[in-house]
C-alpha atoms as a PDB file:
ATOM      1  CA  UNK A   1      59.982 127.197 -55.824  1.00  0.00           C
ATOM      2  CA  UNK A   2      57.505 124.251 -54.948  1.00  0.00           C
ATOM      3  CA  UNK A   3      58.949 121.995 -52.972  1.00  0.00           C
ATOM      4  CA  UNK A   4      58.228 117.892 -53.862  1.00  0.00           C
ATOM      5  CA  UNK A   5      57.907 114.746 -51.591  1.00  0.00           C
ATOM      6  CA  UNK A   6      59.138 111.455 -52.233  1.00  0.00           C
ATOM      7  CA  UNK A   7      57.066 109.097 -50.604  1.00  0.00           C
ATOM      8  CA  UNK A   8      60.314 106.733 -51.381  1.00  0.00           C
ATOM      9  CA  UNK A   9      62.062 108.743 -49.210  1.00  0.00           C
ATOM     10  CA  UNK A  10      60.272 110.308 -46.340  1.00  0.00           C
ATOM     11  CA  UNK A  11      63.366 110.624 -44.021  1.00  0.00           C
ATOM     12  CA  UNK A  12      64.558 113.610 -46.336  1.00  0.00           C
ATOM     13  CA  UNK A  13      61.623 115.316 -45.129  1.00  0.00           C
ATOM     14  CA  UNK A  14      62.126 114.936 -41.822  1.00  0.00           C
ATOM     15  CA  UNK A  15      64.021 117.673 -40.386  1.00  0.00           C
ATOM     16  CA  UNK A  16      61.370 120.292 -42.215  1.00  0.00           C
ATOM     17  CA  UNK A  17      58.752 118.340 -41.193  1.00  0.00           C
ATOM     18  CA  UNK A  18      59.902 118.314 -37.388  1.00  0.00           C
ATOM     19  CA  UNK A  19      60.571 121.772 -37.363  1.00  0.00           C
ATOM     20  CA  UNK A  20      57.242 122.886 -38.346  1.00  0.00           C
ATOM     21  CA  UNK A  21      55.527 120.290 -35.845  1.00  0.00           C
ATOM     22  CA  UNK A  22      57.803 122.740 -33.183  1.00  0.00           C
ATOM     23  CA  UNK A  23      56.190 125.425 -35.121  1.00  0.00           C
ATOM     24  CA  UNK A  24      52.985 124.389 -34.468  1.00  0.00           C
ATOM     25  CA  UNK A  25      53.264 123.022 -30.988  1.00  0.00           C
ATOM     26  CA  UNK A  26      53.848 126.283 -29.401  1.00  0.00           C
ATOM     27  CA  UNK A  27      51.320 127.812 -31.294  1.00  0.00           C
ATOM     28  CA  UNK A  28      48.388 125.150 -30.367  1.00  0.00           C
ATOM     29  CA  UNK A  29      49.371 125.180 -26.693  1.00  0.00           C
ATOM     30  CA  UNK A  30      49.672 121.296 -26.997  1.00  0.00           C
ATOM     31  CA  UNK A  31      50.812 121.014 -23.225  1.00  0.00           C
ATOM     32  CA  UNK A  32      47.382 122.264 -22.524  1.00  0.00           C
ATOM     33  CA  UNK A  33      45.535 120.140 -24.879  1.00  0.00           C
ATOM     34  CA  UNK A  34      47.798 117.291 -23.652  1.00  0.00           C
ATOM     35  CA  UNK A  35      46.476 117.928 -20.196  1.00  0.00           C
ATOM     36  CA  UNK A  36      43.394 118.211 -20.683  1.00  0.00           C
ATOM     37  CA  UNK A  37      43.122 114.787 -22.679  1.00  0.00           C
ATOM     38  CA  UNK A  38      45.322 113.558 -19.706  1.00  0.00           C
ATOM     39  CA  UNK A  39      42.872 114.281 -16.875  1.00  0.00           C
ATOM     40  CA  UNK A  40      39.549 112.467 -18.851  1.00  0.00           C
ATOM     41  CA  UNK A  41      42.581 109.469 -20.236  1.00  0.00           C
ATOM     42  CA  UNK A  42      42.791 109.163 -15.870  1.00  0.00           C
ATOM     43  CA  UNK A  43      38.931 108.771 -15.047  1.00  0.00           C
ATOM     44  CA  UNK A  44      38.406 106.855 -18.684  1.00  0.00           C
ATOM     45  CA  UNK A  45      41.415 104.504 -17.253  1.00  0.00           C
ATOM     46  CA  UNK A  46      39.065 102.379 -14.968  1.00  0.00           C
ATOM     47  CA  UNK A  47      36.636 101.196 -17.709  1.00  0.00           C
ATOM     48  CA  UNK A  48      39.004 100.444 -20.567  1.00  0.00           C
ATOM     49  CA  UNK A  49      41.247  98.586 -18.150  1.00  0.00           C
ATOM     50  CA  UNK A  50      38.525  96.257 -17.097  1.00  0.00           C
ATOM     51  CA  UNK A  51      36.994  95.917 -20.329  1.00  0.00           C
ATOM     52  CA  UNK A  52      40.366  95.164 -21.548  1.00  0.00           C
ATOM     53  CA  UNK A  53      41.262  92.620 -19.088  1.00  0.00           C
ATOM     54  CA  UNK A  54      37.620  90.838 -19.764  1.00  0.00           C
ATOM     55  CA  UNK A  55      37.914  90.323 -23.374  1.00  0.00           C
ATOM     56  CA  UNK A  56      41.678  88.664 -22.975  1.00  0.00           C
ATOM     57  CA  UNK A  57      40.101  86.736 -20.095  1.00  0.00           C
ATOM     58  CA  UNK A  58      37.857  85.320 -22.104  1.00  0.00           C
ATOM     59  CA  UNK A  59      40.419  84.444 -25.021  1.00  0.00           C
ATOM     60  CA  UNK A  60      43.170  83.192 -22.390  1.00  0.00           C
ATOM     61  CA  UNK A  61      41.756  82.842 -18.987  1.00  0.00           C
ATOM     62  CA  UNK A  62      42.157  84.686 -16.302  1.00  0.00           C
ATOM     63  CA  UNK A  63      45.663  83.731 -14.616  1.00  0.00           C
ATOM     64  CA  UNK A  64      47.125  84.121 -17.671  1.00  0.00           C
ATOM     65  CA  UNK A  65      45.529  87.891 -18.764  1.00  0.00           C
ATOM     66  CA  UNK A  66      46.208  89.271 -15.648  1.00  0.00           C
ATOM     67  CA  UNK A  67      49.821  87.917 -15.315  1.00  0.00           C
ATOM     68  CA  UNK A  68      50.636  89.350 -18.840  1.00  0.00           C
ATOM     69  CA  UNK A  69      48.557  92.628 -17.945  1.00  0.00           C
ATOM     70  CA  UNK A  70      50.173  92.969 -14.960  1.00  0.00           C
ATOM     71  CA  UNK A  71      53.412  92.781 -17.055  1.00  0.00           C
ATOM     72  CA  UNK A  72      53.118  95.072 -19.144  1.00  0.00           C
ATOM     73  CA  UNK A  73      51.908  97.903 -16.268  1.00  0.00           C
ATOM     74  CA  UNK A  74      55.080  96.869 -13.995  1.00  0.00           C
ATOM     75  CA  UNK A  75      57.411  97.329 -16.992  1.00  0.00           C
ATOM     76  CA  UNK A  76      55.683 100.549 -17.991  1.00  0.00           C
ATOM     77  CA  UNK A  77      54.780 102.089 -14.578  1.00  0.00           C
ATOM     78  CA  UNK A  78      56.913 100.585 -12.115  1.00  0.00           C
ATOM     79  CA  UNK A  79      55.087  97.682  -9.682  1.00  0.00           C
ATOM     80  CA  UNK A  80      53.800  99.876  -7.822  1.00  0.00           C
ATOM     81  CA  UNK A  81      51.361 101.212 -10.926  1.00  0.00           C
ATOM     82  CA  UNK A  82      50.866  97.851 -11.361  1.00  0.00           C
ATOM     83  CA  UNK A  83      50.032  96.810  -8.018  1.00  0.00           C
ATOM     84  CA  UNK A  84      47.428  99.763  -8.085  1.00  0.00           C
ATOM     85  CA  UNK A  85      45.688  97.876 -11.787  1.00  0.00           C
ATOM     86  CA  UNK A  86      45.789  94.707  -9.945  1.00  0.00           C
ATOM     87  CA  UNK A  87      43.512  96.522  -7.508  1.00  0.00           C
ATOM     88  CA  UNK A  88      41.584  98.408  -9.906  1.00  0.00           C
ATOM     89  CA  UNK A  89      40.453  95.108 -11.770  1.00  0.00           C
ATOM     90  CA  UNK A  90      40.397  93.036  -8.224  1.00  0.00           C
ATOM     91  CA  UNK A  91      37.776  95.990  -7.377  1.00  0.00           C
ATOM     92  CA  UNK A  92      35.476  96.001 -10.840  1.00  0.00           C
ATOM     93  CA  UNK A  93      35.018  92.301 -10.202  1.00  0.00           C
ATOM     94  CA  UNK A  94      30.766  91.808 -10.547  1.00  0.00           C
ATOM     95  CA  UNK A  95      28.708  91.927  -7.810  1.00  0.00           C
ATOM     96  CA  UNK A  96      25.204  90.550  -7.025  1.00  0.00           C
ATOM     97  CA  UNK A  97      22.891  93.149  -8.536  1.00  0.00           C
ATOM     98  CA  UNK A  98      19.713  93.614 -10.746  1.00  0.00           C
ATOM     99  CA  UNK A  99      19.794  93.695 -13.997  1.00  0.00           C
ATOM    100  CA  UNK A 100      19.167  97.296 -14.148  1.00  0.00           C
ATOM    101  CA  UNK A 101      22.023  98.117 -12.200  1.00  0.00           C
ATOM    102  CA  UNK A 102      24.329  95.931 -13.846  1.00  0.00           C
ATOM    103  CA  UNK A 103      22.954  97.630 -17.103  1.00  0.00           C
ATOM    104  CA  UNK A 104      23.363 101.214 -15.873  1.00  0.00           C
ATOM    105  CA  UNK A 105      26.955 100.217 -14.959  1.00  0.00           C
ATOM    106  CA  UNK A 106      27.570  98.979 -17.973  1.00  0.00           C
ATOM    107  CA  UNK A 107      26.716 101.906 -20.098  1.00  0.00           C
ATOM    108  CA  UNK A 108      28.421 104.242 -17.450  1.00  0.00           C
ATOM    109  CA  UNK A 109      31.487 102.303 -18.233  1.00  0.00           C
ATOM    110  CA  UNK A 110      31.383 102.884 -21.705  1.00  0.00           C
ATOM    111  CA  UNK A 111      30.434 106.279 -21.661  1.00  0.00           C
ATOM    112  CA  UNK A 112      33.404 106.886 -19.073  1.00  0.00           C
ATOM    113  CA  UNK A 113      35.605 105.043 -21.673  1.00  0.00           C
ATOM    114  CA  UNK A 114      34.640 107.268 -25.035  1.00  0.00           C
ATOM    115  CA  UNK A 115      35.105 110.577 -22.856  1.00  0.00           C
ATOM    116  CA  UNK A 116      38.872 110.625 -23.363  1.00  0.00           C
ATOM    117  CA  UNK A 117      38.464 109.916 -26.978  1.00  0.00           C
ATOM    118  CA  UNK A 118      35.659 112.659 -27.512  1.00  0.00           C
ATOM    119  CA  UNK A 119      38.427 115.072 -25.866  1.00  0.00           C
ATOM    120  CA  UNK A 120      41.450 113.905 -27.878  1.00  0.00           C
ATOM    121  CA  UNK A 121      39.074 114.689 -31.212  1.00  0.00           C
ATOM    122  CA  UNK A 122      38.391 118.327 -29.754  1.00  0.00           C
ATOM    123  CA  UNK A 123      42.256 118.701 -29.567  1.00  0.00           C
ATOM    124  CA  UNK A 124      43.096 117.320 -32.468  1.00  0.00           C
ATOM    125  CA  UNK A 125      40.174 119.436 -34.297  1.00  0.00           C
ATOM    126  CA  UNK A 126      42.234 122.107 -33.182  1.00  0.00           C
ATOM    127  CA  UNK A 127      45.356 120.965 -34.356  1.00  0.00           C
ATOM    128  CA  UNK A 128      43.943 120.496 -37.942  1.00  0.00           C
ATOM    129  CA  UNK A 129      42.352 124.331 -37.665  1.00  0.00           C
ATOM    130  CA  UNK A 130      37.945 122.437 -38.060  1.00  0.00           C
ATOM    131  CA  UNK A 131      35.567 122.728 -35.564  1.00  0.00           C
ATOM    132  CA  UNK A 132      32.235 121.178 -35.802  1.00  0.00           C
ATOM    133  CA  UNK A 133      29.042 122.945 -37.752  1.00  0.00           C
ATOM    134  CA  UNK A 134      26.827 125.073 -34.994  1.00  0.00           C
ATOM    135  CA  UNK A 135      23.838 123.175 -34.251  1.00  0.00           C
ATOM    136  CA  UNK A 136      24.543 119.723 -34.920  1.00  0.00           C
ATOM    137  CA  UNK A 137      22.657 118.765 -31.531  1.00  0.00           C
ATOM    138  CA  UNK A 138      21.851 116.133 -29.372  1.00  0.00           C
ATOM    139  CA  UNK A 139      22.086 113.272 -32.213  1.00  0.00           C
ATOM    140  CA  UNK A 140      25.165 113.976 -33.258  1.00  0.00           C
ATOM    141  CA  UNK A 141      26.591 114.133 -29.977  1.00  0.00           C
ATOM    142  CA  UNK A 142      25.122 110.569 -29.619  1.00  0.00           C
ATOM    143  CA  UNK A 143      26.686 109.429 -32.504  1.00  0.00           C
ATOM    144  CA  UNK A 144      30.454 110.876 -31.887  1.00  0.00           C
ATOM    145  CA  UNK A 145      30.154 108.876 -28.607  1.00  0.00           C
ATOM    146  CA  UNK A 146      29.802 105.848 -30.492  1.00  0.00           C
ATOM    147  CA  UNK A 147      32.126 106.161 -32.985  1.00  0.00           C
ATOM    148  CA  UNK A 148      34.522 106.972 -29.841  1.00  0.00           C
ATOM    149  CA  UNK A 149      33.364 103.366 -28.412  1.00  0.00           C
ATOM    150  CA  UNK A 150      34.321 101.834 -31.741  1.00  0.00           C
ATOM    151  CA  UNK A 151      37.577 103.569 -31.404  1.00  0.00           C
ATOM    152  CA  UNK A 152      38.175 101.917 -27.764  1.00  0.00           C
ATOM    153  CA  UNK A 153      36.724  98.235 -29.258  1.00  0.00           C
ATOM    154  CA  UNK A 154      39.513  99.187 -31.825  1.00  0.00           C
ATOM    155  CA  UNK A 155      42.411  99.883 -29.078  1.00  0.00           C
ATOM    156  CA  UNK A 156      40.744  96.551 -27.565  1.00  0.00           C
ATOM    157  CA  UNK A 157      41.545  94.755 -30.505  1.00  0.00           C
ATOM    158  CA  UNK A 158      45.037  96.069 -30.825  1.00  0.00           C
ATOM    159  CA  UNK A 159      45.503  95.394 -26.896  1.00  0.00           C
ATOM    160  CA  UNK A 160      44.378  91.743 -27.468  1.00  0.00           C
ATOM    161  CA  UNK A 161      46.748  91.562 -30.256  1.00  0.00           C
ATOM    162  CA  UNK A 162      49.373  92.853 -28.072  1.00  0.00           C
ATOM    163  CA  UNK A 163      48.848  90.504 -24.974  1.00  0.00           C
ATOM    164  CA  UNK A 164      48.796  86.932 -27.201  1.00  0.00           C
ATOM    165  CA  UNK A 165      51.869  88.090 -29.206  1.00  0.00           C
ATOM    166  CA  UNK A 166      53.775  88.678 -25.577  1.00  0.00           C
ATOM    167  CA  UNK A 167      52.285  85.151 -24.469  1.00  0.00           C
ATOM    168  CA  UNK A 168      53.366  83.289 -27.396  1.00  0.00           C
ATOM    169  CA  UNK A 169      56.647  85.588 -27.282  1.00  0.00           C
ATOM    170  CA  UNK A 170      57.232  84.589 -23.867  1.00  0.00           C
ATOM    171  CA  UNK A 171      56.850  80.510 -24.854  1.00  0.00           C
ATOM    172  CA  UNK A 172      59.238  81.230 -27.451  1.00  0.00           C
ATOM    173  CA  UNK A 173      61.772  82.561 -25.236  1.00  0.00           C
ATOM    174  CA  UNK A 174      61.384  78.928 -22.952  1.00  0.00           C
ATOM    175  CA  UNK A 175      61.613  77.056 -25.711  1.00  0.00           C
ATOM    176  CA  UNK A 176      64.104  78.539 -28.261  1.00  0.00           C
ATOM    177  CA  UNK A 177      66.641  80.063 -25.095  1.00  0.00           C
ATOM    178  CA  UNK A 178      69.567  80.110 -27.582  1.00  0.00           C
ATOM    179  CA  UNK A 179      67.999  82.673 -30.316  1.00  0.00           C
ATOM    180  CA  UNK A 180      66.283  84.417 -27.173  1.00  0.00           C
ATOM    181  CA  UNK A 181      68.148  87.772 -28.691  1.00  0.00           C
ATOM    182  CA  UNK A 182      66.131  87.037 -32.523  1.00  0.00           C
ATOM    183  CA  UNK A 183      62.693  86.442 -30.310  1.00  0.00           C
ATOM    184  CA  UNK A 184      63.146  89.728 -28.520  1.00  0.00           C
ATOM    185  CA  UNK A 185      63.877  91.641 -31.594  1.00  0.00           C
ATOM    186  CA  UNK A 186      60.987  90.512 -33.202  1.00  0.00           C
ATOM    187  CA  UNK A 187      59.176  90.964 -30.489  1.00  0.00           C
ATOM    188  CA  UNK A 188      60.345  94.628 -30.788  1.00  0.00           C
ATOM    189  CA  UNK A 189      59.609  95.274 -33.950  1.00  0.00           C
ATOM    190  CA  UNK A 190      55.843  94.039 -33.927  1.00  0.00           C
ATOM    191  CA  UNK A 191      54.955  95.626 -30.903  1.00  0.00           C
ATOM    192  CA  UNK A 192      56.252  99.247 -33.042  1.00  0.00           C
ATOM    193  CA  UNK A 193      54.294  98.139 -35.938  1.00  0.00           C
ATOM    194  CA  UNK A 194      51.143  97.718 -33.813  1.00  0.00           C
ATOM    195  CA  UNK A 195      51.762 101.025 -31.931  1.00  0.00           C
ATOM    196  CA  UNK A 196      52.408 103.017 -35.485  1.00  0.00           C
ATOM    197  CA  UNK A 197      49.588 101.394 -37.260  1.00  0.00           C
ATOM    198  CA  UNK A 198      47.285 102.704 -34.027  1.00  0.00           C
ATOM    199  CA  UNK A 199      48.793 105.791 -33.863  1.00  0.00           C
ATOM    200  CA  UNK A 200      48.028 106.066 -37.719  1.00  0.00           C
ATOM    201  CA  UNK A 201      44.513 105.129 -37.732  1.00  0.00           C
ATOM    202  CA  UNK A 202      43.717 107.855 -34.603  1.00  0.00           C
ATOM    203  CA  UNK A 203      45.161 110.710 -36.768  1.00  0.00           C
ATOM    204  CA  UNK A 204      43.503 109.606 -40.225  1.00  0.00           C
ATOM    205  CA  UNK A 205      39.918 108.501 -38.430  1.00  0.00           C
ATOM    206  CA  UNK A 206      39.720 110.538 -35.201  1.00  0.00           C
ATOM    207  CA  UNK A 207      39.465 114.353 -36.610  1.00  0.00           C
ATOM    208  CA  UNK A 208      36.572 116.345 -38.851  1.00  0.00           C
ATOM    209  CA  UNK A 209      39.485 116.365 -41.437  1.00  0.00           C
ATOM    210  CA  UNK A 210      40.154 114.837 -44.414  1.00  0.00           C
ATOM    211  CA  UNK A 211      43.467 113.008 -44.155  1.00  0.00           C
ATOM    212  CA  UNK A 212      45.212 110.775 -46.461  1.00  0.00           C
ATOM    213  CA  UNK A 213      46.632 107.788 -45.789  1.00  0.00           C
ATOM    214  CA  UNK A 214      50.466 109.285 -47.412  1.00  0.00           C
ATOM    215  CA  UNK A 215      50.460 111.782 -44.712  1.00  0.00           C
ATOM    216  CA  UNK A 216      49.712 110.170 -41.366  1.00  0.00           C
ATOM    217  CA  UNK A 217      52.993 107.310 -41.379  1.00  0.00           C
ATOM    218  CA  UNK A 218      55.415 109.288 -40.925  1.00  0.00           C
ATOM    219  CA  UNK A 219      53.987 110.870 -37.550  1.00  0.00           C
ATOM    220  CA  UNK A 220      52.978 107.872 -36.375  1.00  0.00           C
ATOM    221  CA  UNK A 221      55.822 106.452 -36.985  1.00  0.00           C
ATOM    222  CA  UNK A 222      57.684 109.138 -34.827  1.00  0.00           C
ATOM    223  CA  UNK A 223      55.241 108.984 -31.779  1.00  0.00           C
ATOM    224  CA  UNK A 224      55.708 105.220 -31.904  1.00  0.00           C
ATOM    225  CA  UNK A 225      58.930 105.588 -31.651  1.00  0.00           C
ATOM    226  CA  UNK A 226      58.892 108.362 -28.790  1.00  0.00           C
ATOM    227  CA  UNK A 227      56.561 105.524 -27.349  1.00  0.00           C
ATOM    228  CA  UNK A 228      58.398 102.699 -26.983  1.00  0.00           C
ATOM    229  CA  UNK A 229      61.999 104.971 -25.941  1.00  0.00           C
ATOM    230  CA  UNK A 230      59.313 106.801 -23.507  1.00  0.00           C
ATOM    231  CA  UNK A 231      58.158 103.492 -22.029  1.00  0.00           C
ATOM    232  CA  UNK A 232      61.948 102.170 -21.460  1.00  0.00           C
ATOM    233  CA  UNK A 233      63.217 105.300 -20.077  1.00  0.00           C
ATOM    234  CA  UNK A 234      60.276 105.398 -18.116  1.00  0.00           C
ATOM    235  CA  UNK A 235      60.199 101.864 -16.708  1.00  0.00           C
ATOM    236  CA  UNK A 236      63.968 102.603 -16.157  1.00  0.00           C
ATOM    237  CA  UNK A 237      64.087 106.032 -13.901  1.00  0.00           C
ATOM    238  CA  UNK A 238      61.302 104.315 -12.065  1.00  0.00           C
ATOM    239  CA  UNK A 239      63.684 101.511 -10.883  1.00  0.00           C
ATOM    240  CA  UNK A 240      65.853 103.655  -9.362  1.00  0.00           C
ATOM    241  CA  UNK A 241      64.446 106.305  -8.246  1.00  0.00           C
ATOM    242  CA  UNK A 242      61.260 106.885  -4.853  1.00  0.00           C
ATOM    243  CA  UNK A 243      58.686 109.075  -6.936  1.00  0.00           C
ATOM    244  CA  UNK A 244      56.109 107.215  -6.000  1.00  0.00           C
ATOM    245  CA  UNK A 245      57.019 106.769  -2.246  1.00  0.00           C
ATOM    246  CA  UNK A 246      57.258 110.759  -2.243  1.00  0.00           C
ATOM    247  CA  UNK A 247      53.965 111.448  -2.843  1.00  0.00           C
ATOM    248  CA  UNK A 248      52.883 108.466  -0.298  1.00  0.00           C
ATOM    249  CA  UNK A 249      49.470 106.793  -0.890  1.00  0.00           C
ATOM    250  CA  UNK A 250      48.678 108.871  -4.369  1.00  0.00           C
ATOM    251  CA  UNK A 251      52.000 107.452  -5.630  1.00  0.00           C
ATOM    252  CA  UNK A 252      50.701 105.167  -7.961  1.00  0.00           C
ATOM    253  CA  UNK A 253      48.129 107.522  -9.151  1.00  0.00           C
ATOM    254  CA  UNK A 254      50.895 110.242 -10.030  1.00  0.00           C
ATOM    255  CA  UNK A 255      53.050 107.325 -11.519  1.00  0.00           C
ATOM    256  CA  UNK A 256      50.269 106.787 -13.431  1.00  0.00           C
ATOM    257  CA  UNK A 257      49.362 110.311 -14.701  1.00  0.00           C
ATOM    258  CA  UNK A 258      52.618 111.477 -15.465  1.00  0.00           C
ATOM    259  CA  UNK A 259      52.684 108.469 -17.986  1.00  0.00           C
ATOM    260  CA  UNK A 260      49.604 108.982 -19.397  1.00  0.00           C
ATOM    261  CA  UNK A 261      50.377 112.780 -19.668  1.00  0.00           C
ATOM    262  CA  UNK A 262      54.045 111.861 -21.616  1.00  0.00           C
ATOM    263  CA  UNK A 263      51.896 109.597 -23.821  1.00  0.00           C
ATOM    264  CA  UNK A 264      49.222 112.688 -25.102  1.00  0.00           C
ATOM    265  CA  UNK A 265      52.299 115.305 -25.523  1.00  0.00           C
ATOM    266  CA  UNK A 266      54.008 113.271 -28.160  1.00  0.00           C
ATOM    267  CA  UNK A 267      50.267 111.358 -29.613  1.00  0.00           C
ATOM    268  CA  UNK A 268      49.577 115.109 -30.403  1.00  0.00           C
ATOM    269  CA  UNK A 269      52.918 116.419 -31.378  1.00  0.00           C
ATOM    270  CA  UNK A 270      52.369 113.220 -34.348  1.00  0.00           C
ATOM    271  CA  UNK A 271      49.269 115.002 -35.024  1.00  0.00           C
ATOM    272  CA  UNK A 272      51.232 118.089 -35.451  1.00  0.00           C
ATOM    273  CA  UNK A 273      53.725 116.762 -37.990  1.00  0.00           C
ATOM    274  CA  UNK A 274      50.738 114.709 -40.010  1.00  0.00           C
ATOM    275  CA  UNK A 275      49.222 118.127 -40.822  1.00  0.00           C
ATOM    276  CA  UNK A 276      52.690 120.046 -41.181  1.00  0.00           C
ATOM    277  CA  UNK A 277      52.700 117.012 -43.948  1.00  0.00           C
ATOM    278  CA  UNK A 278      49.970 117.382 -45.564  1.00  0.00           C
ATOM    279  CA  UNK A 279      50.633 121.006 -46.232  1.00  0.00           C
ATOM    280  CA  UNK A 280      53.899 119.870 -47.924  1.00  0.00           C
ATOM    281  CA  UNK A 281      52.172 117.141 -49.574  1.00  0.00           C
ATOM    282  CA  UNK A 282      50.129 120.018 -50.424  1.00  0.00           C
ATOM    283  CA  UNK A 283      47.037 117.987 -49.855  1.00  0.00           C
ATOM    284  CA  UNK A 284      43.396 119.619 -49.636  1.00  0.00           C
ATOM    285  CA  UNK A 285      42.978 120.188 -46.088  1.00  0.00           C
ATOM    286  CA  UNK A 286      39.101 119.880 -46.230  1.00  0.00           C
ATOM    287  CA  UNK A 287      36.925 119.462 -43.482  1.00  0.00           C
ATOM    288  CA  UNK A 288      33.974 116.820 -43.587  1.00  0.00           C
ATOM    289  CA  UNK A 289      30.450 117.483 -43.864  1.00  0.00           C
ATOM    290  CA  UNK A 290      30.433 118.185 -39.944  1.00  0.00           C
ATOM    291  CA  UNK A 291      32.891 120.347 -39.555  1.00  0.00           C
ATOM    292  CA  UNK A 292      34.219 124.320 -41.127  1.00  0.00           C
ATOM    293  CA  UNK A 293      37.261 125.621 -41.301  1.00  0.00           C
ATOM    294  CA  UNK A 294      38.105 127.609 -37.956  1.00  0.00           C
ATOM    295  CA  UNK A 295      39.306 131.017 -38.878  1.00  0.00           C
ATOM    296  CA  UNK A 296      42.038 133.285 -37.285  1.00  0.00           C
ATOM    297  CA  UNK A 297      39.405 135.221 -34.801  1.00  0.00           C
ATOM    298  CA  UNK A 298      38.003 131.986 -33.391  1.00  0.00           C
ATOM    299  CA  UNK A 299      41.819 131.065 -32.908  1.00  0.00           C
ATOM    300  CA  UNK A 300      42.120 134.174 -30.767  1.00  0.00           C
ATOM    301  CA  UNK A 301      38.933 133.595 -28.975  1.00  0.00           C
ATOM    302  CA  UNK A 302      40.146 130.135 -28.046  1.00  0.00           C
ATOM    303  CA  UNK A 303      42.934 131.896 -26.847  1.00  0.00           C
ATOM    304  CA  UNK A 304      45.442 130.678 -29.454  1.00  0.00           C
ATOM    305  CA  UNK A 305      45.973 133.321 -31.937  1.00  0.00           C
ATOM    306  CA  UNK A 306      48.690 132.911 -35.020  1.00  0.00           C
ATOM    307  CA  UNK A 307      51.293 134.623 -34.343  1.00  0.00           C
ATOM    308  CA  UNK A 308      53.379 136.847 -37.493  1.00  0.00           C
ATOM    309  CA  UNK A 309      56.273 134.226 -37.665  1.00  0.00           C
ATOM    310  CA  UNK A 310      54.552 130.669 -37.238  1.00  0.00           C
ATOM    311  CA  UNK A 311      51.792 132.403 -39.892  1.00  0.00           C
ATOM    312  CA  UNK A 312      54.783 132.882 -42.369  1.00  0.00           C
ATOM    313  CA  UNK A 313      56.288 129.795 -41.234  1.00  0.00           C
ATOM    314  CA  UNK A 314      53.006 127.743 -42.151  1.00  0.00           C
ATOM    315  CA  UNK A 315      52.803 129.522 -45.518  1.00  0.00           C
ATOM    316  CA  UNK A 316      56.551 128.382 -46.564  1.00  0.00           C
ATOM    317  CA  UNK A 317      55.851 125.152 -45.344  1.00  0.00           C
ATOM    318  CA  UNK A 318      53.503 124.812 -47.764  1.00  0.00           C
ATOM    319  CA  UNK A 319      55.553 126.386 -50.872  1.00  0.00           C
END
């Protein structure tokens, strides 16, 4: 019998949904992926943290963007993640230099930047069973690394978004202390909105696949949610507890990649239930003109080959 979705109702999905996404997890090897993605997210950190901090300087100065920066990394790393941004921006500040060096840093920068985005499409290629045409070439290398740098001016948007709704949150709180409850809330609730609808646009933009809109919410909605509990459980086992002191002058830097390696498992395991989705949505899965469908022996040569029961598990998902 052919199963129906109510886009009404998408909680009555969930549990199917979910358990396919576990389905699928195992089979794709996300922890790998997640990684991988992890270890470029780490060297790509540098550049989108300065760019970052430059555009909201120029929109609120620069006490105020790196107080509210700085904010955000203590409550989501601990202070002594944050203490290591503070010295990451402190150290990107321009030096006296020719124009051609300042140039050659700037696109290094950039290209540094769209590197973890370039890996996070390869992943979730895989997840969505496309890989690119053979012999696209040089140029189209060229142009997936800038449509990854419009992805990170995108995330820069979002992140300036972000940092003037916590400033003029934070005024609120001073000036309206008895409904400081109300502010928080709301607070809350737009900082989830802005996480799901970025979470949303990565899985219908980022991969060779043809995604409707219908079919990403619901995973995004569940990775922003994982998110923000993430980021408060996170920010709370680092207050009481010496990881960072254990590992001595890398602390931060392990602080800081454990994060960022939480944040790719559950961005991909969204990815997972988006295309679990789709198949009950029973939505074309079609690749675009860049990309072909990857069949079951390059699975096996990527060294994750369908097994018997997540095979007939993906077929009754989509019945």
């Amino acid at each position: 019998m052919t199963s129906t979705f109510l886009p009404s109702r998408p909680l009555r999905q969930l549990p199917r949904v979910l358990r396919g996404a576990f389905f699928e997890w195992n089979e794709d090897k996300v922890p790998r992926m997640a990684a991988a993605i992890a270890f470029y997210a780490v060297f790509s950190l540098t550049p989108i943290v300065v760019i970052a901090f430059k555009i909201a300087e120029r929109s609120f100065g620069t006490e105020v963007a790196l107080r509210e920066i700085l904010a955000q990394a203590a409550f989501l790393i601990g202070n002594d993640g944050a203490a290591a941004i503070e010295t990451l921006i402190a150290n990107a500040q321009p030096r006296a230099a020719t124009p051609w060096a300042t140039g050659l840093g700037i696109a290094a920068m950039i290209f540094a930047a769209t590197g973890v985005f370039t890996e996070l499409k390869d992943s979730l290629n895989t997840i969505w069973e496309v890989q690119p045409k053979p012999g696209l070439g040089i140029i189209q290398m060229i142009v997936d690394r800038f449509f990854a740098f419009a992805m990170v001016l995108v995330i820069w948007f979002l992140m300036l978004i972000s940092l003037m709704s916590s400033a003029v949150m934070s005024a609120a709180v001073r000036v309206a202390s008895p409904y400081v409850v109300g502010v928080q809330f709301f607070e809350s609730f737009l900082s989830l909105g802005l996480i799901t609808f970025l979470f949303a646009l990565i899985y219908r933009i980022l991969p060779d696949v043809r995604v409707a809109w219908r079919d990403v919410w619901l995973g995004a909605f569940v990775t922003a949610g994982l998110f923000v509990i993430g980021k408060s459980l996170f920010g709370l086992y680092l207050g009481h507890s010496s990881l960072g002191s254990s590992y001595g002058a890398a602390g931060s830097l392990v602080i800081v990649i454990l994060w960022v390696y939480y944040s790719c498992l559950i961005l991909l395991f969204g990815a997972e239930m988006t295309q679990v989705q789709a198949r009950i949505h029973h939505t074309p899965l079609e690749p675009t003109e860049k990309a072909v469908h990857v069949t079951e022996h390059a699975r096996a040569q990527q060294g994750i080959p369908r097994t018997a029961d997540v095979a007939e598990a993906v077929r009754a998902e989509g019945e």
